[in-house]
Protein backbone atom coordinates (compact mmCIF):
# COMPACT_ATOMS: atom_id res chain seq x y z
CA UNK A 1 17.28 37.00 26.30
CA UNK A 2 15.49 36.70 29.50
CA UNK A 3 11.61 36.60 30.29
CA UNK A 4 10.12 38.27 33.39
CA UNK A 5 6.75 38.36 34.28
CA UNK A 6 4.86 40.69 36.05
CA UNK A 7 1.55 39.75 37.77
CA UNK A 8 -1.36 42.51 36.85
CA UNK A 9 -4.08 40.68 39.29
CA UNK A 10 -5.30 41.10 42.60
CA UNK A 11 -6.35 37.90 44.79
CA UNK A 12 -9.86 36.94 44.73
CA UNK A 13 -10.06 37.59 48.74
CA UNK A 14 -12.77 37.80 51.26
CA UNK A 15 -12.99 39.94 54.06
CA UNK A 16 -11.92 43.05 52.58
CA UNK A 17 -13.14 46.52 51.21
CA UNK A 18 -12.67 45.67 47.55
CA UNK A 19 -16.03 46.26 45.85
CA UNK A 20 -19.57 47.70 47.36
CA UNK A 21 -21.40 45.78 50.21
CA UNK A 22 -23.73 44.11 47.45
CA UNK A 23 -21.38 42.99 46.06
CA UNK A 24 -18.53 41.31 48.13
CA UNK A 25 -17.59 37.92 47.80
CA UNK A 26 -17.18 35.03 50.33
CA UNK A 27 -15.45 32.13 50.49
CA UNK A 28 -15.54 29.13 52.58
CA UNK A 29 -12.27 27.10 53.33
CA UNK A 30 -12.38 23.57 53.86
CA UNK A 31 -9.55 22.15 55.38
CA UNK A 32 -7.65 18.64 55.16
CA UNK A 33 -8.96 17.60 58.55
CA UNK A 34 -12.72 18.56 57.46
CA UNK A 35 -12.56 16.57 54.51
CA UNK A 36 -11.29 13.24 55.73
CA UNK A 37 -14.92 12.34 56.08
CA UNK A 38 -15.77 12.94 52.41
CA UNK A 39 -12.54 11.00 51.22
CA UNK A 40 -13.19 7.67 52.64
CA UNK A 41 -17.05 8.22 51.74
CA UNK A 42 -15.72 7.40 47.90
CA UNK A 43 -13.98 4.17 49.46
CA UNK A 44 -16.22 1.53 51.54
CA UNK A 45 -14.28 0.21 54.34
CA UNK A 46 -11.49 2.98 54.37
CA UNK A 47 -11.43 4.51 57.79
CA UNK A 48 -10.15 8.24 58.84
CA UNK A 49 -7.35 6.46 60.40
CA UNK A 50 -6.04 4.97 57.28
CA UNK A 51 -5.30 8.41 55.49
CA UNK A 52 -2.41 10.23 55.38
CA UNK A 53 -2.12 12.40 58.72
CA UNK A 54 -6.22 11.37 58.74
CA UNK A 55 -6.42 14.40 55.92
CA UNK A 56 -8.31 14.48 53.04
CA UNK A 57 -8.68 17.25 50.34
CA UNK A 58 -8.32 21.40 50.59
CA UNK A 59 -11.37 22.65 48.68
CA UNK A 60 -13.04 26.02 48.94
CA UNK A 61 -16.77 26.70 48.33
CA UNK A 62 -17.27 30.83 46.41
CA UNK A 63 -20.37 32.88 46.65
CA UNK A 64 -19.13 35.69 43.68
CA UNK A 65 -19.52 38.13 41.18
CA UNK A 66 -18.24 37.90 38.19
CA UNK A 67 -17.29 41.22 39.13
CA UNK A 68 -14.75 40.45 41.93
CA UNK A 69 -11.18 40.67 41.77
CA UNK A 70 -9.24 40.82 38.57
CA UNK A 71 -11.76 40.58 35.49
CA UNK A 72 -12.52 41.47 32.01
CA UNK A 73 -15.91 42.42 31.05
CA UNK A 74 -17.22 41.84 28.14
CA UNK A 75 -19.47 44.04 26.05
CA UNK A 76 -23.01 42.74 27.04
CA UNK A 77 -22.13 44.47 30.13
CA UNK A 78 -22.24 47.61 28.86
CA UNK A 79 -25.75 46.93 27.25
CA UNK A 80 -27.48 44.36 25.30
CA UNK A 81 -25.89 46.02 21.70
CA UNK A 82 -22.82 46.62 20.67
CA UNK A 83 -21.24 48.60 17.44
CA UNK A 84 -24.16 50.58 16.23
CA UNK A 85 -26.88 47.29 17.18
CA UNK A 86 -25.34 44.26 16.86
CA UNK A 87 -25.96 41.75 19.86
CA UNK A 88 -23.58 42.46 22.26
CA UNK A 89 -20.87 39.31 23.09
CA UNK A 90 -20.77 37.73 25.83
CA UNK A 91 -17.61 36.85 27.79
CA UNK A 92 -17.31 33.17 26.21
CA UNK A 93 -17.43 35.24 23.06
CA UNK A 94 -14.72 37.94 23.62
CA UNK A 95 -11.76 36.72 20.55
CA UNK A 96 -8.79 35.77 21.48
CA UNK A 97 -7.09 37.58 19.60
CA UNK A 98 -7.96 40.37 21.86
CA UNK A 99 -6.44 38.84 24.61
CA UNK A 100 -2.61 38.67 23.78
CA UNK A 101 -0.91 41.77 22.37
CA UNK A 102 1.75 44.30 22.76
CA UNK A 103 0.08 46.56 25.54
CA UNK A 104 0.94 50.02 26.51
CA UNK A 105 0.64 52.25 29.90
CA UNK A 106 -0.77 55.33 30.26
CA UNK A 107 0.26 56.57 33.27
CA UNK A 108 -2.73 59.01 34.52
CA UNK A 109 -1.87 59.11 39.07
CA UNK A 110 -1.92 62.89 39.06
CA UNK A 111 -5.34 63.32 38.10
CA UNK A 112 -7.95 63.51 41.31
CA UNK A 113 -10.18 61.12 42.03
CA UNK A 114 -13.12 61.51 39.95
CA UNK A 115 -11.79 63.37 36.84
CA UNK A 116 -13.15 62.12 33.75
CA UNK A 117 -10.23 61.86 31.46
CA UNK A 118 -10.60 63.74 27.67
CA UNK A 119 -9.14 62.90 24.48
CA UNK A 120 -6.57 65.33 24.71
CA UNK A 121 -5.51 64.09 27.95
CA UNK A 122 -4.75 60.72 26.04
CA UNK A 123 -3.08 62.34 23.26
CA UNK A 124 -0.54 64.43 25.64
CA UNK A 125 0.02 61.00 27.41
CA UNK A 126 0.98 59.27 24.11
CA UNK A 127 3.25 62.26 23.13
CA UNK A 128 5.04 62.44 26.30
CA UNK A 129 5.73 58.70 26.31
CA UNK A 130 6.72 59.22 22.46
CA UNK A 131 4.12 56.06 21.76
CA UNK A 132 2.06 55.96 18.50
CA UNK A 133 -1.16 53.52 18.98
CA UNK A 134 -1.47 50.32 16.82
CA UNK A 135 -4.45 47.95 16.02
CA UNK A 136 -5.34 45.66 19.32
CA UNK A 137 -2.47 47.51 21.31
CA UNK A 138 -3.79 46.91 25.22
CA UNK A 139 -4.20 50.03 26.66
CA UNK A 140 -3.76 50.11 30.95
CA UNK A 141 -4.56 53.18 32.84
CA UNK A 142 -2.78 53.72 35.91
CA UNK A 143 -4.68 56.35 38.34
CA UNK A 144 -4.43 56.81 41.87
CA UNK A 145 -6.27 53.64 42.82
CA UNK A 146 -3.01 52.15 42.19
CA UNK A 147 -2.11 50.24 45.13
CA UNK A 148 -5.62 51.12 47.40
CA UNK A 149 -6.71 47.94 46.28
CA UNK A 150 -8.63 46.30 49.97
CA UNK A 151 -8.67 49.84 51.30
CA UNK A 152 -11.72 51.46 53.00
CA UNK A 153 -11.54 54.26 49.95
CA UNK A 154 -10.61 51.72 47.25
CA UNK A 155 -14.25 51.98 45.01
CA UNK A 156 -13.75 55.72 45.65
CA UNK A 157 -10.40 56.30 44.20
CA UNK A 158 -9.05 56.97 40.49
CA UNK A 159 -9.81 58.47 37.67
CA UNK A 160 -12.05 57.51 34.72
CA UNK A 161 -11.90 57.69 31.17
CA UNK A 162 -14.89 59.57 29.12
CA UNK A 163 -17.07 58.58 26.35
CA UNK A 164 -14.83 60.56 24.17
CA UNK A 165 -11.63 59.39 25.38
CA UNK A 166 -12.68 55.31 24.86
CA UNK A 167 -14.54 56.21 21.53
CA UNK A 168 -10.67 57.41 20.35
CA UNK A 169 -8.81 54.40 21.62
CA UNK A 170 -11.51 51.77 19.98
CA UNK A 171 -11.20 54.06 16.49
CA UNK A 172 -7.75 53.69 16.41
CA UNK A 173 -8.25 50.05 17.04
CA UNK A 174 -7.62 48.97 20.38
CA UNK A 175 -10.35 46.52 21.84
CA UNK A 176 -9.02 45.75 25.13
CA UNK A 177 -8.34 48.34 27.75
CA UNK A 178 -7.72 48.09 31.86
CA UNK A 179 -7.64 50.18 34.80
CA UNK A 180 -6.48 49.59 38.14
CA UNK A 181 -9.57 51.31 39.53
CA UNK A 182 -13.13 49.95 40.42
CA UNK A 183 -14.30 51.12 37.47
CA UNK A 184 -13.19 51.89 33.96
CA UNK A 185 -15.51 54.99 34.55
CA UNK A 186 -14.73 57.61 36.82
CA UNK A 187 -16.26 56.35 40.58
CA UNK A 188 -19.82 56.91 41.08
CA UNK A 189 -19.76 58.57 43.91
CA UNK A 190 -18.15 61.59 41.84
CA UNK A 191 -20.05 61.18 38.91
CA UNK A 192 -23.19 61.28 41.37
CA UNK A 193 -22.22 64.64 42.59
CA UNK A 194 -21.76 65.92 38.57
CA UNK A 195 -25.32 64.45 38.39
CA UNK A 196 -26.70 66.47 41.07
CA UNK A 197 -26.10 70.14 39.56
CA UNK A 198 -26.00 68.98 35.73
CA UNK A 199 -29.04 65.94 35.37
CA UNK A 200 -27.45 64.82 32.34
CA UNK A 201 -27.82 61.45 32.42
CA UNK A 202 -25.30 60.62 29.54
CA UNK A 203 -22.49 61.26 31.66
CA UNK A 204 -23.39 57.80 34.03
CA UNK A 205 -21.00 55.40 32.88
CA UNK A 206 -20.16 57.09 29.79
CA UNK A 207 -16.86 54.90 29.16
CA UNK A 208 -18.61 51.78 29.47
CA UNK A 209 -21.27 52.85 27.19
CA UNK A 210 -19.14 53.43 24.13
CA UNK A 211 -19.38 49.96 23.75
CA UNK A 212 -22.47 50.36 22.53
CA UNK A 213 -20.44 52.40 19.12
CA UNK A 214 -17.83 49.39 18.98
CA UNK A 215 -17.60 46.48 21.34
CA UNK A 216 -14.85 46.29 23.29
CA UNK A 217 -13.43 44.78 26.66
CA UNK A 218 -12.02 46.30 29.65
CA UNK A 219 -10.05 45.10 33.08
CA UNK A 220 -10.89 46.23 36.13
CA UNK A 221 -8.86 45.93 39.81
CA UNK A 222 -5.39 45.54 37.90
CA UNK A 223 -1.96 45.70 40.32
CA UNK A 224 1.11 46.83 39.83
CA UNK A 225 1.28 49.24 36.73
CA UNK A 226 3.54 51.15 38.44
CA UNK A 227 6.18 48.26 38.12
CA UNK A 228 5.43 48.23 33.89
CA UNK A 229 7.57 50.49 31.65
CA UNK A 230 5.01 52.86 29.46
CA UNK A 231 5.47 50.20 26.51
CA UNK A 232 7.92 47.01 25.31
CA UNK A 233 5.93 44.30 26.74
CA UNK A 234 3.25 41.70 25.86
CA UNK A 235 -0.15 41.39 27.75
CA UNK A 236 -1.47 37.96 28.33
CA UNK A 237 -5.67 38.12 29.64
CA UNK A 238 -7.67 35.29 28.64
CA UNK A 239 -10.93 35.51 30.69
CA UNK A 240 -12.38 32.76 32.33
CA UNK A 241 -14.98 31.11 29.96
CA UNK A 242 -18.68 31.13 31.51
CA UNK A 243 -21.50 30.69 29.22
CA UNK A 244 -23.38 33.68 28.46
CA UNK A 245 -21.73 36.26 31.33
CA UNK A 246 -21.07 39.78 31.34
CA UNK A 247 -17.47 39.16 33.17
CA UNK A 248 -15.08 36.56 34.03
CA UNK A 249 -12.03 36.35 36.18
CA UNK A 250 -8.74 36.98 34.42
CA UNK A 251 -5.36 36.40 35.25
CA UNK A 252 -3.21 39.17 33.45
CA UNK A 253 0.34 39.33 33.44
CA UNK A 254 3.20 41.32 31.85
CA UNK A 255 5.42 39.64 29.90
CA UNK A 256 9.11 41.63 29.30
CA UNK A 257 12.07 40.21 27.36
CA UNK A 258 15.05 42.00 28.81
């Protein structure tokens, strides 16, 4: 039987509209020419001359968010509790065992940017895709951010998924879920507008703060869901390990056996 992989992440890439302007990440690249100097600094007596082509090493310098590109957050993002007042986790602290199941695709691209997706949404997904949830499943939304990644209306586009929605998915289990969207929650500028005639503040960032009933993680800035049948494959998303952070960059990928 053979194994394809399919590659859920986004480039960590300067230069481009992925997240607000506060946010954006740069990167400096050092070239092989700019480096010689460096090299022969490790080796007295070694001249510029003596290197290969006069090169020395590629390296690039980051000024980021955790936030940027592909990442998982953990649930001390969310808020400083978790699961009724427990200390929230950090991302060093998400289990592993999270990070490697069977995962599953809801496919929600016909909803408009900004709805806020309900538990009977969910449920009409899973019956039309004939998909009954299990424990630690990986649940990935795909919305109509799907390929806007970059895009001057990328932070702006998707769907999100309600307080009500996530509180389902974590009872029934699942502790890892993903979006291809900015945001596991509907985009603020929407939800802004929803503030503005309703001031009910519980509806700002109402997905991320079910965490606070039962911890969980989420992606954000996934690629290519459309490419992933709704179910029969295995999600692989370790996050990147920094002490005491609310994100870290994750490289998720789809595994099949055909």
């Amino acid at each position: 039987m053979a194994r394809r992989f399919i590659d859920l992440s986004v480039a960590l890439e300067a230069g481009i509209a992925s997240d607000p302007a506060f946010m954006l990440p740069k990167i400096d690249y050092h070239r092989h020419k700019d480096t010689a100097s460096q090299m022969v600094g490790f080796f007295p007596g070694l001249s510029e001359s003596e290197l290969p082509g006069e090169e020395g090493w590629a390296m690039e310098t980051m000024v980021v968010s955790t936030h940027n590109g592909t990442h998982m957050d953990a649930p001390y993002h969310y808020h400083s509790t978790m699961s009724g007042g427990q200390r929230a986790i950090t991302i060093d602290e998400v289990p592993l065992e999270w990070c490697f199941n069977p995962g599953v695709k809801l496919d929600f691209r016909h909803f408009e940017d900004g709805y806020v997706v309900q538990v009977a949404d969910i449920k009409a997904e899973l019956d039309r895709i004939d998909y009954a949830l299990k424990p630690l499943d990986i649940v990935l939304v795909n919305t109509a951010a799907d390929g806007h990644y970059g895009a001057d209306d990328f932070v702006s586009k998707g769907c999100g998924i309600g307080r009500e929605a996530t509180l389902f998915l974590l009872d029934l289990g699942v502790r890892v879920t993903g979006t291809d969207g900015w945001s596991w929650d509907a985009p603020f500028v929407h939800t802004a507008k929803t503030y503005a005639e309703t001031k009910d503040a519980s509806l700002i960032w109402e997905g991320h703060r079910a965490g606070m009933h039962q911890g969980y993680s989420h992606i954000e800035k996934l690629a290519n869901l459309s490419e992933l049948p709704s179910y029969g494959f295995m999600i692989s998303a370790f996050p990147f390990k920094i002490k005491n952070a609310s994100a870290g960059f994750t490289r998720v990928v789809a595994i099949l056996e055909e």
